[in-house]
N, C-alpha and C. Protein backbone atom coordinates (compact mmCIF):
# COMPACT_ATOMS: atom_id res chain seq x y z
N UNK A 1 0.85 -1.17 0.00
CA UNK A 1 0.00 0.00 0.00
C UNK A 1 0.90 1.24 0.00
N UNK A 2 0.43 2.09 -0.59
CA UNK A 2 1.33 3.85 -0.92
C UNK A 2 0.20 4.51 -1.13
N UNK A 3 0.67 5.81 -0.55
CA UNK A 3 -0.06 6.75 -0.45
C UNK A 3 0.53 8.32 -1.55
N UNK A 4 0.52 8.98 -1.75
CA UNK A 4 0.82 10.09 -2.77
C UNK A 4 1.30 11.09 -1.26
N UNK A 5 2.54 11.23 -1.59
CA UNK A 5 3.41 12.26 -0.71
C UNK A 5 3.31 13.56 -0.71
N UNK A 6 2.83 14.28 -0.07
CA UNK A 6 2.26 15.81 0.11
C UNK A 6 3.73 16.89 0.77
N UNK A 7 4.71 17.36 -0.15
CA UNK A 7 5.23 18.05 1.48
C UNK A 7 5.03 18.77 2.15
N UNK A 8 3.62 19.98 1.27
CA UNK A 8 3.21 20.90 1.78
C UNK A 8 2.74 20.61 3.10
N UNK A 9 1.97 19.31 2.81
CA UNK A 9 1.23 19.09 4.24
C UNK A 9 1.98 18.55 4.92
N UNK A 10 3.02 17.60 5.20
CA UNK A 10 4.29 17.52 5.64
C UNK A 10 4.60 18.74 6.36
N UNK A 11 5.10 19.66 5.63
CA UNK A 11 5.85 20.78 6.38
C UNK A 11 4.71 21.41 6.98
N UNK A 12 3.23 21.37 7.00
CA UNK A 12 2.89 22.08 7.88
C UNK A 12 2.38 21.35 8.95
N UNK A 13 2.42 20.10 8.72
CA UNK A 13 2.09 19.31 10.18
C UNK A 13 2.98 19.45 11.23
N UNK A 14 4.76 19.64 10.41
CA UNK A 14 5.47 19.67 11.30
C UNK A 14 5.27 20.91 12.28
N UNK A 15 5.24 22.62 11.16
CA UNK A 15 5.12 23.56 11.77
C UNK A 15 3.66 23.47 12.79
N UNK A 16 3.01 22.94 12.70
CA UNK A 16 1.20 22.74 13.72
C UNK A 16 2.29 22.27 15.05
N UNK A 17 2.77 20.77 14.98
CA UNK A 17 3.82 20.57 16.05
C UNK A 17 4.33 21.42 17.17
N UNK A 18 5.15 22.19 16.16
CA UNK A 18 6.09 22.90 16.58
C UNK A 18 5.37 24.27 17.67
N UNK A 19 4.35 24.37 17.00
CA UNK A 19 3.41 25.47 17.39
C UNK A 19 2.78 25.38 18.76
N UNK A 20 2.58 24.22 18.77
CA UNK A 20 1.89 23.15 19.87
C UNK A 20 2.68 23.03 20.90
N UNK A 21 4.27 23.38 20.72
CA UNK A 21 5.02 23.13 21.56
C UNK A 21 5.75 24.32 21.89
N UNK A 22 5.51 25.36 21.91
CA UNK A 22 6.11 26.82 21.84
C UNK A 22 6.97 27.04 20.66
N UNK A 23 7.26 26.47 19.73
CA UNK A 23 7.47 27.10 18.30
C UNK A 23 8.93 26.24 18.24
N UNK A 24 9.61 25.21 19.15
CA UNK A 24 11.12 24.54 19.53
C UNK A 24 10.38 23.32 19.86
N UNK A 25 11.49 22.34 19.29
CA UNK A 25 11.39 20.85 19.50
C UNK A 25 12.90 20.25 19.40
N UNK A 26 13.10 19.54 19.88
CA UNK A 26 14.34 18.36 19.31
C UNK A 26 14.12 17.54 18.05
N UNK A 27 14.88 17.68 17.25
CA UNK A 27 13.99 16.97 15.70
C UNK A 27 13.60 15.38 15.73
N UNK A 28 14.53 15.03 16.86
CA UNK A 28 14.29 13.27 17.12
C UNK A 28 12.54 13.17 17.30
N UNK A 29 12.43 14.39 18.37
CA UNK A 29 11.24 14.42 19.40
C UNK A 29 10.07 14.50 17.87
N UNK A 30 10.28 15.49 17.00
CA UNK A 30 9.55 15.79 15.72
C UNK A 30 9.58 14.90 14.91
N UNK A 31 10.18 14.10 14.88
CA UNK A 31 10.05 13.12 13.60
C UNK A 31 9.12 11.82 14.11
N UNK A 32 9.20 11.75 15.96
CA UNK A 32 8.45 10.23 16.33
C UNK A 32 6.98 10.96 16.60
N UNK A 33 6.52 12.32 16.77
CA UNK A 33 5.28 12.84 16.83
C UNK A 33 4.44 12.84 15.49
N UNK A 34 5.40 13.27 14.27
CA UNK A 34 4.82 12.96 12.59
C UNK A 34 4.71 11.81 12.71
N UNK A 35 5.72 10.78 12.91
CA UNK A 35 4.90 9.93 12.71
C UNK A 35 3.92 9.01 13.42
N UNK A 36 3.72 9.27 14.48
CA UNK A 36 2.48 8.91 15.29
C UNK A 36 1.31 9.45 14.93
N UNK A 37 1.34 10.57 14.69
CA UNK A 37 0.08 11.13 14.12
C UNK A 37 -0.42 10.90 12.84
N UNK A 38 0.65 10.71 11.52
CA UNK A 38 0.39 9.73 10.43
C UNK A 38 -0.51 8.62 10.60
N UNK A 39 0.16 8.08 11.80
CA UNK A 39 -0.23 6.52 11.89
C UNK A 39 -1.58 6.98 12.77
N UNK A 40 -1.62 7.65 13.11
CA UNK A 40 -3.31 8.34 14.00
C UNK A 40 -4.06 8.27 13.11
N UNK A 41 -4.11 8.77 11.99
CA UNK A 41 -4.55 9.48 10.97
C UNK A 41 -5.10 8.19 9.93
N UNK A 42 -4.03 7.22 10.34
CA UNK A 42 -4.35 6.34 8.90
C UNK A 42 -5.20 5.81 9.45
N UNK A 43 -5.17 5.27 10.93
CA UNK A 43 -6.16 4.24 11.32
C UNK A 43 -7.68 5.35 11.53
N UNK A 44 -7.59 6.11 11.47
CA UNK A 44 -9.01 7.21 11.98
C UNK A 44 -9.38 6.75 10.35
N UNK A 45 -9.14 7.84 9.61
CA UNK A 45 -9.38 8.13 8.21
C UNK A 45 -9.24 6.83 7.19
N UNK A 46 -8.22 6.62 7.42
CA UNK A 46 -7.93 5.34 6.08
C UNK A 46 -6.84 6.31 5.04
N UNK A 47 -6.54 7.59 5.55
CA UNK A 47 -5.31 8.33 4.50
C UNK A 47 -4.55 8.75 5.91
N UNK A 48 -3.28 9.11 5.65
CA UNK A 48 -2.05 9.64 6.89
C UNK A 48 -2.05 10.86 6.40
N UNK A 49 -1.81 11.53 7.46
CA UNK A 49 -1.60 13.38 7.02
C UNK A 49 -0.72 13.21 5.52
N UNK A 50 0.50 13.31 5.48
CA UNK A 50 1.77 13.82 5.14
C UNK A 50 1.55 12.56 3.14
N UNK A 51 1.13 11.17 3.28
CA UNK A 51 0.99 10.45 2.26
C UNK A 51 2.38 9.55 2.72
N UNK A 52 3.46 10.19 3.20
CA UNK A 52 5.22 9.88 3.30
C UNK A 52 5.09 7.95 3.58
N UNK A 53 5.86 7.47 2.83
CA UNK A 53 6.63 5.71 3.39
C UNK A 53 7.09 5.86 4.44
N UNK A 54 6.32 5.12 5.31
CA UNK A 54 6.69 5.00 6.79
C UNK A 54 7.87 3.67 6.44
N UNK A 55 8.96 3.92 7.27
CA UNK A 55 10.32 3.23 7.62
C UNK A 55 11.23 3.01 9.04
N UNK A 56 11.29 1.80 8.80
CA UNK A 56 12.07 1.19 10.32
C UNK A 56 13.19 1.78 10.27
N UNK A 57 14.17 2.56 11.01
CA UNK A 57 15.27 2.53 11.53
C UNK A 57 15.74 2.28 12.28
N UNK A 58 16.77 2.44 12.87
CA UNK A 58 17.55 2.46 14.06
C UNK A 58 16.85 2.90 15.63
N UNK A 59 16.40 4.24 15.25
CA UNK A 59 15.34 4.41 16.10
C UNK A 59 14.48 4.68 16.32
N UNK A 60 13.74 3.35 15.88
CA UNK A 60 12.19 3.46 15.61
C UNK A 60 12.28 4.22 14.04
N UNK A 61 10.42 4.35 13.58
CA UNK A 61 9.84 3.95 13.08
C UNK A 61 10.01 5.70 12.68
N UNK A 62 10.18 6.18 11.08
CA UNK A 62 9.57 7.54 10.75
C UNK A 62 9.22 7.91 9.56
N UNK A 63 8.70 8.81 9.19
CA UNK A 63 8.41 9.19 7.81
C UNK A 63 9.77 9.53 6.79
N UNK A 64 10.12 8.81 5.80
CA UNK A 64 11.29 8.67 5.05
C UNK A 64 11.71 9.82 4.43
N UNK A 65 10.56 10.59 3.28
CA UNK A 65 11.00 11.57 2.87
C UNK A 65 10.76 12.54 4.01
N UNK A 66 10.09 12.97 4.82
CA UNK A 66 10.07 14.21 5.92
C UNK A 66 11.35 14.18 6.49
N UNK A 67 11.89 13.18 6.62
CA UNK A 67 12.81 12.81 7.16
C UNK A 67 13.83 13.57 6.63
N UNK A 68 14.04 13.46 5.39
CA UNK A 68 14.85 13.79 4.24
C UNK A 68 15.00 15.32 4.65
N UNK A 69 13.41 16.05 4.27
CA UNK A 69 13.38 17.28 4.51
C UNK A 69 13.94 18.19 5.72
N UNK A 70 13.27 17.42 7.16
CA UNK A 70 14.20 17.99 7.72
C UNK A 70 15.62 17.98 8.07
N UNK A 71 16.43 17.14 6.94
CA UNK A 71 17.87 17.22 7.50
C UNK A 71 18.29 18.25 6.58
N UNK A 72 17.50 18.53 5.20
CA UNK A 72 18.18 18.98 4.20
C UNK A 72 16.88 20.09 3.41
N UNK A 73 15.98 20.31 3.85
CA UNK A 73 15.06 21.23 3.85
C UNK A 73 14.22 21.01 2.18
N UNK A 74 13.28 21.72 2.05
CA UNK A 74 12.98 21.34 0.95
C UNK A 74 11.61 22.72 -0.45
N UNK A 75 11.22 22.46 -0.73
CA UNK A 75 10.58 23.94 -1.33
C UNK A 75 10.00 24.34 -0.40
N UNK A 76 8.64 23.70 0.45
CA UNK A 76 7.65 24.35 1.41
C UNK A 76 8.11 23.92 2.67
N UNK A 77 9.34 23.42 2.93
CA UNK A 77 9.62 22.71 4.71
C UNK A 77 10.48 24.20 4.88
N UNK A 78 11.18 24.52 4.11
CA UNK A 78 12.01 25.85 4.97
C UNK A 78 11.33 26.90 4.77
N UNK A 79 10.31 27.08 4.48
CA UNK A 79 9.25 28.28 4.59
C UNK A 79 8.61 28.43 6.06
N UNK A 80 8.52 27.31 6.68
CA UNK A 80 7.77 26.65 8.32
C UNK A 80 8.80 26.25 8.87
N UNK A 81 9.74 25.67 8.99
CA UNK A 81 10.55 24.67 9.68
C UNK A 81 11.94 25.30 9.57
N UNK A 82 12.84 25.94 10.64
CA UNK A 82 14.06 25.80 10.14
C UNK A 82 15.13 24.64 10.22
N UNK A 83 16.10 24.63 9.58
CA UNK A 83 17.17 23.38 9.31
C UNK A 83 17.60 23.07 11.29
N UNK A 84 18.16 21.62 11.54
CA UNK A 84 17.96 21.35 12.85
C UNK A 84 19.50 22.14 13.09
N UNK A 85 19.44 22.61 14.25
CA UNK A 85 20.72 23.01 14.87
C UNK A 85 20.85 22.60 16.28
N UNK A 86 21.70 22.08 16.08
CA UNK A 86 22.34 21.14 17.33
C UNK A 86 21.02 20.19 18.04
N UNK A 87 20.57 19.68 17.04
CA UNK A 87 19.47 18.72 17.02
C UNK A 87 18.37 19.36 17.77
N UNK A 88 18.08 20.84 17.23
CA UNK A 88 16.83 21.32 17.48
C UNK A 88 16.43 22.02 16.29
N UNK A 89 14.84 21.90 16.09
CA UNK A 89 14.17 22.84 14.93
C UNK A 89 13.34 23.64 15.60
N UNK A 90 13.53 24.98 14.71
CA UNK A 90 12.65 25.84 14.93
C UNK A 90 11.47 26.35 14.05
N UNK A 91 10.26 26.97 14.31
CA UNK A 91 9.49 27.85 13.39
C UNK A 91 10.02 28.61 12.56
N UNK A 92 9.93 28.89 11.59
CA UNK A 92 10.21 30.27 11.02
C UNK A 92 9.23 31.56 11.23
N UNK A 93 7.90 31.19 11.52
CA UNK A 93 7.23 31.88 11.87
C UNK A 93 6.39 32.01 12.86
N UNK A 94 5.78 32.58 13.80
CA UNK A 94 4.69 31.93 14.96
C UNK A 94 3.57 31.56 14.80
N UNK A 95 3.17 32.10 13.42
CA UNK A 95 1.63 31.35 13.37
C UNK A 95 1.91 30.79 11.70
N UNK A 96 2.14 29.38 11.42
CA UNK A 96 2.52 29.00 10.61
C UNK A 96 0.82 28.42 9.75
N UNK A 97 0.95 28.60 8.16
CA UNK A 97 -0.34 27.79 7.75
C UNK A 97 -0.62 26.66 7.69
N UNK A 98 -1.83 26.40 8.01
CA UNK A 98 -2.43 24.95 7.84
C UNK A 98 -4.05 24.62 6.48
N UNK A 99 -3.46 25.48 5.75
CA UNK A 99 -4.88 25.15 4.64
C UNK A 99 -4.57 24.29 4.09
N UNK A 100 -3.26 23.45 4.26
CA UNK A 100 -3.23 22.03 3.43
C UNK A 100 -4.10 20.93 4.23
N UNK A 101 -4.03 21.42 5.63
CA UNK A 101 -4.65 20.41 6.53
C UNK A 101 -6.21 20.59 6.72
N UNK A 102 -6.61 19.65 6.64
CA UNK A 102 -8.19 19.22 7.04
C UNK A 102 -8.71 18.89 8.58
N UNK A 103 -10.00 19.04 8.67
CA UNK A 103 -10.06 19.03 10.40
C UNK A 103 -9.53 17.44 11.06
N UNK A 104 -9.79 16.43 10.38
CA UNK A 104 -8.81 14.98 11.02
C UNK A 104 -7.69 14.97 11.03
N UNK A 105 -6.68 15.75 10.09
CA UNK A 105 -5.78 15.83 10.02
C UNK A 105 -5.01 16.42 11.33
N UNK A 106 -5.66 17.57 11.14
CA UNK A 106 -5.34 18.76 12.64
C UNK A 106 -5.88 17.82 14.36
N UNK A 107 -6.74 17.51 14.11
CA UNK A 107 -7.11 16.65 15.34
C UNK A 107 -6.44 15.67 15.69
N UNK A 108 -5.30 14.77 14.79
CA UNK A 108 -4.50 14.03 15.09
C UNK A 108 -3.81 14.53 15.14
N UNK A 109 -3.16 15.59 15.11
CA UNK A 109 -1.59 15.96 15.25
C UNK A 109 -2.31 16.61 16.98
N UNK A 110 -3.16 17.03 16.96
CA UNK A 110 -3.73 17.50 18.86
C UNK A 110 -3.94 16.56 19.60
N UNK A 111 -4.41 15.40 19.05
CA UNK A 111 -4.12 14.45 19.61
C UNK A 111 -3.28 13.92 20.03
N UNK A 112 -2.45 13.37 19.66
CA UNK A 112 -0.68 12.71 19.33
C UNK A 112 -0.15 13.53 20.11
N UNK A 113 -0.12 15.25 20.06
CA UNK A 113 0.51 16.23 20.91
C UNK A 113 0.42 16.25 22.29
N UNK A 114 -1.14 15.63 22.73
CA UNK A 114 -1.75 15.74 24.00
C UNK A 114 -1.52 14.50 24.57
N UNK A 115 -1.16 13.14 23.74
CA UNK A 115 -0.80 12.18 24.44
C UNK A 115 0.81 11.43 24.41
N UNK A 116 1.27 12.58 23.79
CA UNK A 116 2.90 12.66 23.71
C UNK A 116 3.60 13.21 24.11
N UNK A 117 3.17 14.73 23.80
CA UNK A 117 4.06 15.82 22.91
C UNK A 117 5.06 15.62 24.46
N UNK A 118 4.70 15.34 26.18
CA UNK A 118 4.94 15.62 26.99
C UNK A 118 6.24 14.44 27.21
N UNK A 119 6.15 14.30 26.27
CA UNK A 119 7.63 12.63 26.49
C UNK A 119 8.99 13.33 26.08
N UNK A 120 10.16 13.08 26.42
CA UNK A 120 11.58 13.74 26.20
C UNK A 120 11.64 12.14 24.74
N UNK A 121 12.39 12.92 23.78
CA UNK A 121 12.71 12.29 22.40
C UNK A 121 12.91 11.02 22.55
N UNK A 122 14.20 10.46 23.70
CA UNK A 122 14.47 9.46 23.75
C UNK A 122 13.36 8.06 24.42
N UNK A 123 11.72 8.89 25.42
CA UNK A 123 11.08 7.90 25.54
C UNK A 123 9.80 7.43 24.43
N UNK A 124 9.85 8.91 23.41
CA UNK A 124 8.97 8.33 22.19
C UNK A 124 9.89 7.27 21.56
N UNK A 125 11.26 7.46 21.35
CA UNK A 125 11.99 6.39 20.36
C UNK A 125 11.66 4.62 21.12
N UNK A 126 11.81 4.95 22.81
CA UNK A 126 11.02 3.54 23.03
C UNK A 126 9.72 2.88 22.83
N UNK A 127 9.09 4.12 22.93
CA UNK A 127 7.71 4.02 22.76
C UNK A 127 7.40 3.50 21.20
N UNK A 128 7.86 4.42 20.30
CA UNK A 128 7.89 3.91 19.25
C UNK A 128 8.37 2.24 18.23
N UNK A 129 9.52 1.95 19.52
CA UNK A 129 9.81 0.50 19.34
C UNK A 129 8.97 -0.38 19.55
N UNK A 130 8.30 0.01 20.49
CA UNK A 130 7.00 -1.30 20.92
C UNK A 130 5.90 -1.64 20.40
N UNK A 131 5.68 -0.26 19.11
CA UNK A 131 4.61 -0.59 18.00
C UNK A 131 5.03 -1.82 17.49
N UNK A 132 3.64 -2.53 17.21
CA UNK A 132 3.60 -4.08 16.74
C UNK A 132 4.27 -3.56 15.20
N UNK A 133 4.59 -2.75 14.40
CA UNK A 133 4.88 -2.92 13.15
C UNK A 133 6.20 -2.72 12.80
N UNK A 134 7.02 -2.18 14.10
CA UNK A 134 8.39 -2.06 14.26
C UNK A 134 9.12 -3.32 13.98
N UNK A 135 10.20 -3.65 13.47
CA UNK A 135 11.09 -4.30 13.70
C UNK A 135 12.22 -3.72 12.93
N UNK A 136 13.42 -3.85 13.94
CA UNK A 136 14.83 -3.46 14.42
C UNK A 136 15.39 -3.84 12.67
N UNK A 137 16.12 -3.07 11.85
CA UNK A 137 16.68 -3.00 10.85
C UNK A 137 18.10 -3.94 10.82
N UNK A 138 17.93 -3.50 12.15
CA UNK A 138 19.73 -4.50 12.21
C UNK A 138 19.54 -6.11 12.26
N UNK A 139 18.06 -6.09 12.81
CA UNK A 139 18.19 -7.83 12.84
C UNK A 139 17.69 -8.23 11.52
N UNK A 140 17.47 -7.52 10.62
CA UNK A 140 16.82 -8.00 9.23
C UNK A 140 17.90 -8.72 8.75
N UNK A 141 17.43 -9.65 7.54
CA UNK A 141 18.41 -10.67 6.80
C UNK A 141 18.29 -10.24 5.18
N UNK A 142 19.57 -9.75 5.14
CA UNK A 142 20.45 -8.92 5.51
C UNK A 142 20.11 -7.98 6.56
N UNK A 143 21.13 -7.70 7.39
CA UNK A 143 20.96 -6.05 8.17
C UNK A 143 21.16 -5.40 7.24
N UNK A 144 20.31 -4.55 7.59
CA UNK A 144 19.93 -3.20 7.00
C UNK A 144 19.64 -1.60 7.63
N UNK A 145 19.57 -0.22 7.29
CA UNK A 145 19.54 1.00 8.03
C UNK A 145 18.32 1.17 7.90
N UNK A 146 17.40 0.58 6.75
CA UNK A 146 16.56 0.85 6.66
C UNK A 146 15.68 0.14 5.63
N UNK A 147 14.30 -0.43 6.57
CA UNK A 147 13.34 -1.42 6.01
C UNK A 147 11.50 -1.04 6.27
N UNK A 148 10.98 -0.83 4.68
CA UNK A 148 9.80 -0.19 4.56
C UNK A 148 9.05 -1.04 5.73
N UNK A 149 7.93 -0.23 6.41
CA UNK A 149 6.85 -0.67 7.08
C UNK A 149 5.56 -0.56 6.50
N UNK A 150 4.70 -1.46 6.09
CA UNK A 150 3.53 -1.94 5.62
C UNK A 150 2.39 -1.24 6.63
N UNK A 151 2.00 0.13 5.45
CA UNK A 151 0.90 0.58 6.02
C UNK A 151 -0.02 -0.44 6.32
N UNK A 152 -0.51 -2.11 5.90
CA UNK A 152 -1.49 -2.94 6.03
C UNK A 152 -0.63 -3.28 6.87
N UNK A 153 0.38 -3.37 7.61
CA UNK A 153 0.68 -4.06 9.08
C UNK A 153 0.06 -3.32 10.42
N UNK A 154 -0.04 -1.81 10.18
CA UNK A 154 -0.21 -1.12 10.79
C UNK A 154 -1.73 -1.09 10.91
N UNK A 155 -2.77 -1.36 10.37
CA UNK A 155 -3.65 -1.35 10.10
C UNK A 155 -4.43 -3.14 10.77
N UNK A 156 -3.53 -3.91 10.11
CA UNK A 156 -3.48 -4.89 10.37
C UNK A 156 -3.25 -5.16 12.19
N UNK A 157 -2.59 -4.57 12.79
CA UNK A 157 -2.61 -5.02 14.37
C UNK A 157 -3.43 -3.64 15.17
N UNK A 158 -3.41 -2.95 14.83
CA UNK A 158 -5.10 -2.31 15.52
C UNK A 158 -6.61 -2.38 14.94
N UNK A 159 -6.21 -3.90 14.44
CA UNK A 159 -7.99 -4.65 14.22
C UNK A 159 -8.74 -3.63 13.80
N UNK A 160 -8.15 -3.07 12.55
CA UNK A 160 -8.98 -2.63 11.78
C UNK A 160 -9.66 -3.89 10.54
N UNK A 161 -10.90 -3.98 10.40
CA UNK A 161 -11.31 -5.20 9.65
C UNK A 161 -11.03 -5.28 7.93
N UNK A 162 -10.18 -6.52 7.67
CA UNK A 162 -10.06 -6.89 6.47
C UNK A 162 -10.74 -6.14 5.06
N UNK A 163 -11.79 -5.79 5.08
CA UNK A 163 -12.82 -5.00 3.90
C UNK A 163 -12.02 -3.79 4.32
N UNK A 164 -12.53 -3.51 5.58
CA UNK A 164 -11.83 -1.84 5.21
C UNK A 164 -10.61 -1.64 4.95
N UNK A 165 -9.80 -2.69 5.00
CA UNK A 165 -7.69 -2.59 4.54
C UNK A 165 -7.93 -2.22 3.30
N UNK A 166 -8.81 -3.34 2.46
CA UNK A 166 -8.75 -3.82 1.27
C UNK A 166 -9.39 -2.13 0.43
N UNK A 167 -10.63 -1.54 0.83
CA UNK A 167 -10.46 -0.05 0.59
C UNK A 167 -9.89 0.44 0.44
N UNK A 168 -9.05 0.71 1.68
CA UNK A 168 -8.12 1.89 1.65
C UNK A 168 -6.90 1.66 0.95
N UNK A 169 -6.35 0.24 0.61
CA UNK A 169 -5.60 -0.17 -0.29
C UNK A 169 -6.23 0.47 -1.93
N UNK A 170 -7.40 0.22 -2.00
CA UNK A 170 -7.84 0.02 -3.31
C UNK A 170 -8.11 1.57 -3.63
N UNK A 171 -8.27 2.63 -2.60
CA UNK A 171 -8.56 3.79 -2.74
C UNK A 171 -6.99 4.54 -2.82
N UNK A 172 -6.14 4.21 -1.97
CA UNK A 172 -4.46 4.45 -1.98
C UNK A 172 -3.92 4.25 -3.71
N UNK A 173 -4.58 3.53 -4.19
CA UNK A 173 -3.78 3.04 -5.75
C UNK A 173 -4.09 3.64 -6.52
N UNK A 174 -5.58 4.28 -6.38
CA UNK A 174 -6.47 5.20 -6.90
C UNK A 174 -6.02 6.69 -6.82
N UNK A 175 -5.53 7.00 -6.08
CA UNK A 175 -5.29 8.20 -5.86
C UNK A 175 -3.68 8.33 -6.20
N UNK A 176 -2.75 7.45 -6.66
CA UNK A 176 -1.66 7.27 -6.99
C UNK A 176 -1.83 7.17 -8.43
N UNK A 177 -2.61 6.59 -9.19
CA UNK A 177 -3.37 6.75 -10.60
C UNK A 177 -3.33 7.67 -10.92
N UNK A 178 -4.47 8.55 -10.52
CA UNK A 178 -4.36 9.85 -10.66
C UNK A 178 -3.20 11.17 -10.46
N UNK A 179 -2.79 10.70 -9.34
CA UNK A 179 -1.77 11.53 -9.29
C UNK A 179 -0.90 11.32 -10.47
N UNK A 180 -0.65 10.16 -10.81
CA UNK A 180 0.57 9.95 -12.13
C UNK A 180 0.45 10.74 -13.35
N UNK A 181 -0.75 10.28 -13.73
CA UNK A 181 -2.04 10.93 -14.79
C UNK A 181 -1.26 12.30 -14.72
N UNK A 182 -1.76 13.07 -13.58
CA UNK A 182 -1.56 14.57 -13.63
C UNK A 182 -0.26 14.64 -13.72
N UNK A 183 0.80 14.23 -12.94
CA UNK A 183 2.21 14.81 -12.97
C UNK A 183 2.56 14.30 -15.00
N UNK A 184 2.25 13.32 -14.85
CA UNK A 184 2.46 13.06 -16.68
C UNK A 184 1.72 14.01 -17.47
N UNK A 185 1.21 14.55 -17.37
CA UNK A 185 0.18 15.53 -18.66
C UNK A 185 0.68 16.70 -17.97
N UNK A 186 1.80 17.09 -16.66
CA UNK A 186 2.36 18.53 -16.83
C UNK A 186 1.57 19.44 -15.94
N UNK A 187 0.50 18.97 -15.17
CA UNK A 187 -0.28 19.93 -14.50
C UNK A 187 0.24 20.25 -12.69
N UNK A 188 0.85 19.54 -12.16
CA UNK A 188 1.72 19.51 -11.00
C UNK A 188 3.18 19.38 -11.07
């Protein structure tokens, strides 16, 4: 299952975050809150804020390309987000936009915030290990830095029921269709 990667909404979930937290985070702390709230999001909705390939690393579980962005910034992430310094990010602005985001969208990242945001980086990275869809990159065969996680795993161990996977699979491919469609005919 894949979803169509947004970074706009990416970068402004992060900046909603950040906002949520007086406008400063540790980027470790930011990358295991995106992706908890992704994963909020998928199981609420059946779509994740951001669209991003969720991936196992080292520590724990995060969104691959956001990931990307915040080490190395990107068209709409350094407009909201500045680059991490000394493994902290900041706002660029104090009241950053959210018209990419929709009201589930925003409610999971308040959510996730209200039952997280209050953890220091290093106990989301445990926390994040103990999700049933985690597993450790290094014990893979081959070891590896990094091994995709199956939005249907995730879906799959919070008993969400079989028909509705098979939807949101079938609606995920659909909307990757289309998206192709458009980026091929030049309109995005």
């Amino acid at each position: 299952m894949r979803f169509v990667f947004n970074e706009k909404k990416a970068a402004q979930a992060a900046a909603y975050l950040l906002k949520l937290n007086r406008g400063k985070m540790k980027y470790l702390k930011l990358m295991k809150l995106l992706y908890l709230a992704d994963r909020h999001c998928l199981i609420k909705s059946g779509l994740p804020i951001t669209g991003d390939a969720f991936v196992a690393m080292k520590h724990g579980p995060v969104l691959s390309r956001t990931y990307d962005l915040l080490k190395s910034g990107g068209k709409h992430w350094m407009n909201l987000v500045c680059r991490p310094e000394v493994y902290w990010v900041d706002l660029v602005k104090s009241e950053p936009e959210t018209d990419e985001l929709c009201n589930i969208e925003i409610e999971s990242l308040q959510t996730v915030f209200r039952q997280y945001g209050h953890l220091r980086e290093w106990d989301l990275v445990n926390l994040t290990h103990s999700l049933p869809e985690y597993s450790d990159p290094a014990d893979a065969t081959p070891p590896s830095k990094v091994i995709p996680i199956d939005p249907e795993d995730i879906l799959r161990a919070e008993e969400v029921p079989p028909q509705r996977i098979r939807d949101i699979a079938e609606q995920a491919q659909e909307f990757q269709v289309i998206h192709d469609l458009v980026l091929k005919a030049g309109v995005i």
